[in-house]
C-alpha atoms as a PDB file:
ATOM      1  CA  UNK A   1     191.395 -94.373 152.515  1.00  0.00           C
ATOM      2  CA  UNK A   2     188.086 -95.150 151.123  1.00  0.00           C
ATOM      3  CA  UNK A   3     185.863 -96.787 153.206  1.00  0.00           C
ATOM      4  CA  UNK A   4     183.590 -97.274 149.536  1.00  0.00           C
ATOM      5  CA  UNK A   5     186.271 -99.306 148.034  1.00  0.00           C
ATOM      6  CA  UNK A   6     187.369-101.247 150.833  1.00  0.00           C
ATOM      7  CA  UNK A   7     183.400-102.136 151.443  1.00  0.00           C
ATOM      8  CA  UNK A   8     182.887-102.645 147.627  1.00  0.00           C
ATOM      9  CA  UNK A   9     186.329-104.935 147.798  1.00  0.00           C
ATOM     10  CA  UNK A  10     185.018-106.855 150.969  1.00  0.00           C
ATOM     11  CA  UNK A  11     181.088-107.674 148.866  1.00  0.00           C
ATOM     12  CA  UNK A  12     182.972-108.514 145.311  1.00  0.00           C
ATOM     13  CA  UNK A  13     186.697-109.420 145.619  1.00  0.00           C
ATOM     14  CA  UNK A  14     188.244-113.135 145.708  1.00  0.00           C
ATOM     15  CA  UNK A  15     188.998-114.961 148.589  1.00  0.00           C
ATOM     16  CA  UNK A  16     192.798-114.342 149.280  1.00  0.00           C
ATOM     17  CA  UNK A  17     192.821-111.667 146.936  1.00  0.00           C
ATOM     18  CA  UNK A  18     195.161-108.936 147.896  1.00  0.00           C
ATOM     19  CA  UNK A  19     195.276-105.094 146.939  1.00  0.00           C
ATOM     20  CA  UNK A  20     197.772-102.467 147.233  1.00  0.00           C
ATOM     21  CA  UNK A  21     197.423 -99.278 149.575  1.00  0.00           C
ATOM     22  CA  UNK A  22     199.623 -96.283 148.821  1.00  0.00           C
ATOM     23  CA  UNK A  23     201.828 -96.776 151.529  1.00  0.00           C
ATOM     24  CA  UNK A  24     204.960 -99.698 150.586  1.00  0.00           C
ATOM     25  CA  UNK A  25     204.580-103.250 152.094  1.00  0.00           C
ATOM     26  CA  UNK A  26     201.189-102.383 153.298  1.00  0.00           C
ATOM     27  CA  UNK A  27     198.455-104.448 151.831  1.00  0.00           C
ATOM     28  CA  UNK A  28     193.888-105.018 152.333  1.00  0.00           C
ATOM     29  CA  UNK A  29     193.418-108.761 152.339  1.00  0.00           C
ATOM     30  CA  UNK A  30     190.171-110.504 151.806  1.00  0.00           C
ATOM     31  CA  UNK A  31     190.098-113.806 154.046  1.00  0.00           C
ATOM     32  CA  UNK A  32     187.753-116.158 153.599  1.00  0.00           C
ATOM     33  CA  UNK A  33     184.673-117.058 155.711  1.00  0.00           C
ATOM     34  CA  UNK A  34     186.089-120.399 157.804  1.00  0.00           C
ATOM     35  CA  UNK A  35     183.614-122.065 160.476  1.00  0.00           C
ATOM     36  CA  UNK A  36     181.924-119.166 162.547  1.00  0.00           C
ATOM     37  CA  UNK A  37     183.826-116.442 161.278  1.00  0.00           C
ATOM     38  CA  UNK A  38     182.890-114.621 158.371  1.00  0.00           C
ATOM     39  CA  UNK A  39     184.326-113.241 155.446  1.00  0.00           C
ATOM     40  CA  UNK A  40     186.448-110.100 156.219  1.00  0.00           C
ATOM     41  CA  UNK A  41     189.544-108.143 155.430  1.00  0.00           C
ATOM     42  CA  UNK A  42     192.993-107.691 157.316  1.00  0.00           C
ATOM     43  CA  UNK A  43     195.861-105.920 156.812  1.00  0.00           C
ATOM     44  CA  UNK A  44     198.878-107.847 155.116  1.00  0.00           C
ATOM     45  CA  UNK A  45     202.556-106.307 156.125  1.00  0.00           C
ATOM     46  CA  UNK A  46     204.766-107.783 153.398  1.00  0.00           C
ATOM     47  CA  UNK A  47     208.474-105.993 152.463  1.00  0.00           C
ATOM     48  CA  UNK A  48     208.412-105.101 148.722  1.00  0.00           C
ATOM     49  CA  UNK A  49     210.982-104.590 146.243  1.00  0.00           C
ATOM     50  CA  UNK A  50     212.369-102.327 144.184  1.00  0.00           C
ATOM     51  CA  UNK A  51     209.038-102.006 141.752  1.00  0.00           C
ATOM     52  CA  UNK A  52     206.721-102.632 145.059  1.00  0.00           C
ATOM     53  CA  UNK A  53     205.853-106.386 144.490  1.00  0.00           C
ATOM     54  CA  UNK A  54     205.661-108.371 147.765  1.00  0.00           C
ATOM     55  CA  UNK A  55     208.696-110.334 148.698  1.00  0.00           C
ATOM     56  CA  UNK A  56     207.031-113.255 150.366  1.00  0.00           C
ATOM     57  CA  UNK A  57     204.035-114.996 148.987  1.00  0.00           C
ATOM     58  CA  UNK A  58     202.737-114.213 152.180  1.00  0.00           C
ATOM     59  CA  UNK A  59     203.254-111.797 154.795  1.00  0.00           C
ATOM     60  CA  UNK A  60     202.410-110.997 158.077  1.00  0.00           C
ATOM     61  CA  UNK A  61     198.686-110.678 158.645  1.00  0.00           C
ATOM     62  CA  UNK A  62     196.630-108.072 160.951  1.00  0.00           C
ATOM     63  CA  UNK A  63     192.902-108.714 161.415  1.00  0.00           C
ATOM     64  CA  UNK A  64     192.547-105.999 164.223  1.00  0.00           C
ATOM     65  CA  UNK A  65     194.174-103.342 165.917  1.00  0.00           C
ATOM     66  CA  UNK A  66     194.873-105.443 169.018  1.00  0.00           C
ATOM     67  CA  UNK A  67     197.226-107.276 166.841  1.00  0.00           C
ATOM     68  CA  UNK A  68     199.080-104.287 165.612  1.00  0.00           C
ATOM     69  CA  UNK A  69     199.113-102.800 169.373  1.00  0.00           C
ATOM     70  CA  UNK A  70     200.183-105.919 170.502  1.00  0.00           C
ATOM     71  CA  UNK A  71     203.078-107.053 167.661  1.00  0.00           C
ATOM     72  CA  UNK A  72     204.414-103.339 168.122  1.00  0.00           C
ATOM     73  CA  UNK A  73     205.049-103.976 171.936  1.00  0.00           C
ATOM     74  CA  UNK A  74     207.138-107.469 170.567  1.00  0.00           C
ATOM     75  CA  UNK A  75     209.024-104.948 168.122  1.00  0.00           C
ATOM     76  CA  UNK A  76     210.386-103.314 171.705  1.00  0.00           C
ATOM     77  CA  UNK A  77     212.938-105.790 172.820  1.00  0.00           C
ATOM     78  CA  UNK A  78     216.331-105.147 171.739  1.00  0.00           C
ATOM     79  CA  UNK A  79     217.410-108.434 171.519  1.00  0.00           C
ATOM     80  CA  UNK A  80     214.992-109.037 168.457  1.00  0.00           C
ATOM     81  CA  UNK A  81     217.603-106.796 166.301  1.00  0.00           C
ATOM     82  CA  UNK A  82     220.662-108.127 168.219  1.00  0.00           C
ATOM     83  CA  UNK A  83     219.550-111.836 167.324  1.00  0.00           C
ATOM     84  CA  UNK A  84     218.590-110.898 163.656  1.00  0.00           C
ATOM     85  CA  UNK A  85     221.903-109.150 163.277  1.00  0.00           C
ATOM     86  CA  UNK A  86     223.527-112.579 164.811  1.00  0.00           C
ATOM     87  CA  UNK A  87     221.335-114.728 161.790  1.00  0.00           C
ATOM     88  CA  UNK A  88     222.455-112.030 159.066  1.00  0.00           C
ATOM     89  CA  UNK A  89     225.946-113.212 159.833  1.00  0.00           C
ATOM     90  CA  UNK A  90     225.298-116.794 160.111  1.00  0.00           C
ATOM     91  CA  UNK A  91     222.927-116.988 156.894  1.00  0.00           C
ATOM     92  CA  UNK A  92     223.611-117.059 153.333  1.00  0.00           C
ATOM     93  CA  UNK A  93     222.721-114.449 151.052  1.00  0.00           C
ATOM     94  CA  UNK A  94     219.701-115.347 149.349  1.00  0.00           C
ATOM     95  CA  UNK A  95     218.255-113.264 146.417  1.00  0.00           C
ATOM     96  CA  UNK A  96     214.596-113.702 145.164  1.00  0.00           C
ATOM     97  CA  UNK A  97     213.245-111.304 142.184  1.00  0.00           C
ATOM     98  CA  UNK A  98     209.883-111.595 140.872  1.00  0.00           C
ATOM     99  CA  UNK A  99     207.734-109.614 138.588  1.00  0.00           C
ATOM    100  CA  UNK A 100     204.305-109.412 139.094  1.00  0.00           C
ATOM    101  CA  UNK A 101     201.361-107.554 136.918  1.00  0.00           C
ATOM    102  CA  UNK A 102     199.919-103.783 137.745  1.00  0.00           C
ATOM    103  CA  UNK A 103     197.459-103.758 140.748  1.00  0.00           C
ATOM    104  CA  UNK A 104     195.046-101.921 142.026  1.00  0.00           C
ATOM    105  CA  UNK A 105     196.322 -99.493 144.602  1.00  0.00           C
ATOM    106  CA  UNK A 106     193.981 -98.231 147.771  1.00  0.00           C
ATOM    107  CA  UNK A 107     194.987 -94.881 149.188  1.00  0.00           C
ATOM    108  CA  UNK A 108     195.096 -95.066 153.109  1.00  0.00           C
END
């Protein structure tokens, strides 16, 4: 990971612009400054498909390690999969393909 690009990405880069990492579903947003919080970047975790274009307009976002610390102590309880296996049952299949234009990748 290059802390360069990242910084350079942070001082030039749109707000709510998003750039790949090399690792799948793993993303560097840039959030806007809002009230007393400035401008920064976060981590977006967003399942990709087949040609590694987000699924979701938006995924999951991480603005510290806390987070992540604290969302993989949710990912613990078994009845998270048990429920989601009960929904996959109960749900329709939905299918959503999009195709999106070659982006920038960051290595991590």
């Amino acid at each position: 990971m290059s802390e360069d690009r990242l910084s350079n990405f942070l001082k030039t880069g749109q707000d709510w612009s998003r750039v790949r990492t090399n690792v799948p579903g793993v993303f560097v947003l840039k959030l806007p400054a809002y009230r007393s919080s400035p401008t920064r970047l976060a981590v977006e975790l967003n399942p990709v498909d087949e040609n590694g274009n987000p699924t979701k307009r938006r995924g999951f976002i991480l603005r510290s390690s806390v987070e992540l610390e604290d969302l993989n102590k949710m990912f613990q309880y078994e009845k998270i999969s048990k429920l989601l296996t009960i929904l996959d049952s109960i749900n329709p299949d939905v299918e959503a393909a999009r195709r999106r234009k070659k982006e920038e990748v960051i290595e991590l």
